[in-house]
Protein backbone atom coordinates (compact mmCIF):
# COMPACT_ATOMS: atom_id res chain seq x y z
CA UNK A 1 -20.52 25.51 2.56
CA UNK A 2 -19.43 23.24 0.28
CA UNK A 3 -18.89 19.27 1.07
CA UNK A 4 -15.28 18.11 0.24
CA UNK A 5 -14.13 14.63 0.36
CA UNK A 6 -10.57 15.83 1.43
CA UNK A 7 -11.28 13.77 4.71
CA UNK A 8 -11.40 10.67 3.11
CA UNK A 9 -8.34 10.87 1.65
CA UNK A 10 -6.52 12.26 4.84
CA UNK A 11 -8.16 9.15 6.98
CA UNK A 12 -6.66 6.46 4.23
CA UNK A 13 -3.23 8.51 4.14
CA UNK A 14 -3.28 8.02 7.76
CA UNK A 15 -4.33 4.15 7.74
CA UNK A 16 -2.10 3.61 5.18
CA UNK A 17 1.03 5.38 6.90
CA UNK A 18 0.48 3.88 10.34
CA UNK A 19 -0.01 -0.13 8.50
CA UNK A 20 2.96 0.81 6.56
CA UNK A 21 5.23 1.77 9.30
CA UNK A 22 3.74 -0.81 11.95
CA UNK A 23 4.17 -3.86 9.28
CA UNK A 24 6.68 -2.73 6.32
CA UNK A 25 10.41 -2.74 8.32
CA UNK A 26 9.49 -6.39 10.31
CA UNK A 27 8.49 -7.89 6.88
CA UNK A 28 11.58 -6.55 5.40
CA UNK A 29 13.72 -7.65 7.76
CA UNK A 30 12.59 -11.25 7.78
CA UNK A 31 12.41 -11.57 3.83
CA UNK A 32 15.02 -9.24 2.52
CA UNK A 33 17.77 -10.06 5.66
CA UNK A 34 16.91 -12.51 8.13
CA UNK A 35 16.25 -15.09 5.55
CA UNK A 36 18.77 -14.52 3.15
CA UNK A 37 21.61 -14.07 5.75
CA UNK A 38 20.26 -17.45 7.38
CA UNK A 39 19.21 -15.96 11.11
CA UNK A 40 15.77 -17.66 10.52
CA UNK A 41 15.36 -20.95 9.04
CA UNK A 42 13.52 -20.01 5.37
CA UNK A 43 9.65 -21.96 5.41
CA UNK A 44 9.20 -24.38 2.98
CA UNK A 45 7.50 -23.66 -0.34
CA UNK A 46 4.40 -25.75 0.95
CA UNK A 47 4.42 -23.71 4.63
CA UNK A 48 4.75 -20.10 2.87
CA UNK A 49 2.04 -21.10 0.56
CA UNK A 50 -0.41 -22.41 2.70
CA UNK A 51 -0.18 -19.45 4.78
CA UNK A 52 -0.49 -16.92 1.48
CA UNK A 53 -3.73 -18.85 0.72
CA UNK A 54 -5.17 -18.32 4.34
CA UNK A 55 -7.95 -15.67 3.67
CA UNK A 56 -7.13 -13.73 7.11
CA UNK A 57 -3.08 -13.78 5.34
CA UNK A 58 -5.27 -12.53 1.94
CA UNK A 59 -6.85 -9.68 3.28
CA UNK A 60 -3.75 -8.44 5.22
CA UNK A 61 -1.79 -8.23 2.19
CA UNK A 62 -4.61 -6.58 0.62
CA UNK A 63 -5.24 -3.94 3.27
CA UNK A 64 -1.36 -3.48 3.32
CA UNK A 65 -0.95 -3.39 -0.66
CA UNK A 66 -3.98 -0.93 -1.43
CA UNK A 67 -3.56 1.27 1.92
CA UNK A 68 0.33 1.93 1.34
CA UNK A 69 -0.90 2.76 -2.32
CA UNK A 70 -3.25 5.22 -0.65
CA UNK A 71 -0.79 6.74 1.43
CA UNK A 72 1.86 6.85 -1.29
CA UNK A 73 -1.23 8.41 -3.64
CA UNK A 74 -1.83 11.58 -0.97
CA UNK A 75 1.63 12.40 -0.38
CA UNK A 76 2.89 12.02 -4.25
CA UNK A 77 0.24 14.61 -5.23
CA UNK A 78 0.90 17.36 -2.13
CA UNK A 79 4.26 16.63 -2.59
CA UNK A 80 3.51 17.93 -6.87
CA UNK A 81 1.50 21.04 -5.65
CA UNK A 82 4.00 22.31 -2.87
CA UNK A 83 7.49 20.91 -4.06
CA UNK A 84 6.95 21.70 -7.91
CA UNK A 85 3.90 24.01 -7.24
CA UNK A 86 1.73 22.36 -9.88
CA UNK A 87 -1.62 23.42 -8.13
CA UNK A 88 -2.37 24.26 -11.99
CA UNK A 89 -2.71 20.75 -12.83
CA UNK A 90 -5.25 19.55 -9.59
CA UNK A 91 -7.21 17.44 -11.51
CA UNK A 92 -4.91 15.54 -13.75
CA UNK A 93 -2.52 15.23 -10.80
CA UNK A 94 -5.68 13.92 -8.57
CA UNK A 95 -6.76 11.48 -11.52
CA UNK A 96 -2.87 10.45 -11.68
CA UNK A 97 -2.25 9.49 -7.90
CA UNK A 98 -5.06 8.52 -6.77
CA UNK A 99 -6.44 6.59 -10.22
CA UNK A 100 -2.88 4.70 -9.74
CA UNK A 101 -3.20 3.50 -6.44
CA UNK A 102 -6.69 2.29 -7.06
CA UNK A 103 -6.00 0.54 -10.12
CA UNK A 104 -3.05 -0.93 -8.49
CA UNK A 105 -5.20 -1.90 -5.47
CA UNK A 106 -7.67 -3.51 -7.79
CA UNK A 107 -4.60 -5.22 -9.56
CA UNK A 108 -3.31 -6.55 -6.34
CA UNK A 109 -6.89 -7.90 -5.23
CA UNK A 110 -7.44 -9.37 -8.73
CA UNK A 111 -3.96 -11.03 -7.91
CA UNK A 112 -4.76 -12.10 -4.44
CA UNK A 113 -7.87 -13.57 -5.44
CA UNK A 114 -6.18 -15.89 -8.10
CA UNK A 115 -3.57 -17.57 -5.47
C-alpha cells in the first residue's frame, strides 16, 4: 500500500480551521469595530507593543498566521479540483497552495522575529 501524506495536510486544515474560527471573529471585532467605534478604550502605542513583543503574543500570531494559511492552502486546492475540476493540474496546483502558505508562513515568522 502506498504511504500518503494526505493526513498531514487534513490535521493542519483542521488546526488551522478550528484556531481560525475560535480566534479570527473576537480579534476582528475588537480591532476592526470595538475600537474604531470607541466601545473599548484603544491601548496605547507603548501597551500594544509591549504585548506584540511578548514571545507567548509571538508565537500565537505565528500559529494563527501560518495555520489559517494552511487551512486556506487545503481548501483553495480541493476547491480547484472539484469546483473547476482541474485534477489535471495536481501537482502545480499542490506546489501553488501549499508552496504559498508556507512561504507566507515563513514570511510572517521572518516578520515576527524582527519586532
Amino acid at each position: 500500500m502506498k504511504k500518503s501524506n494526505e493526513p498531514l495536510w487534513w490535521a493542519f486544515f483542521g488546526a488551522g480551521g478550528a484556531l481560525s474560527a475560535l480566534c479570527l471573529p473576537a480579534l476582528l471585532f475588537l480591532l476592526a469595530l470595538a475600537m474604531p467605534l470607541g466601545w473599548i478604550e484603544t491601548p496605547s502605542f507603548e501597551a500594544a507593543s509591549g504585548l506584540v513583543h511578548h514571545p507567548l503574543a509571538r508565537l500565537f500570531l505565528f500559529a494563527l498566521i501560518s495555520l489559517s494559511l494552511l487551512h486556506w492552502g487545503h481548501r483553495f486546492r480541493f476547491t480547484l479540483y472539484d469546483g473547476l475540476q482541474l485534477k489535471h493540474l495536481e501537482s502545480l496546483i499542490v506546489v501553488f497552495c501549499y508552496g504559498g502558505a508556507i512561504v507566507g508562513s515563513i514570511f510572517a515568522g521572518f516578520v515576527l522575529w524582527q519586532l
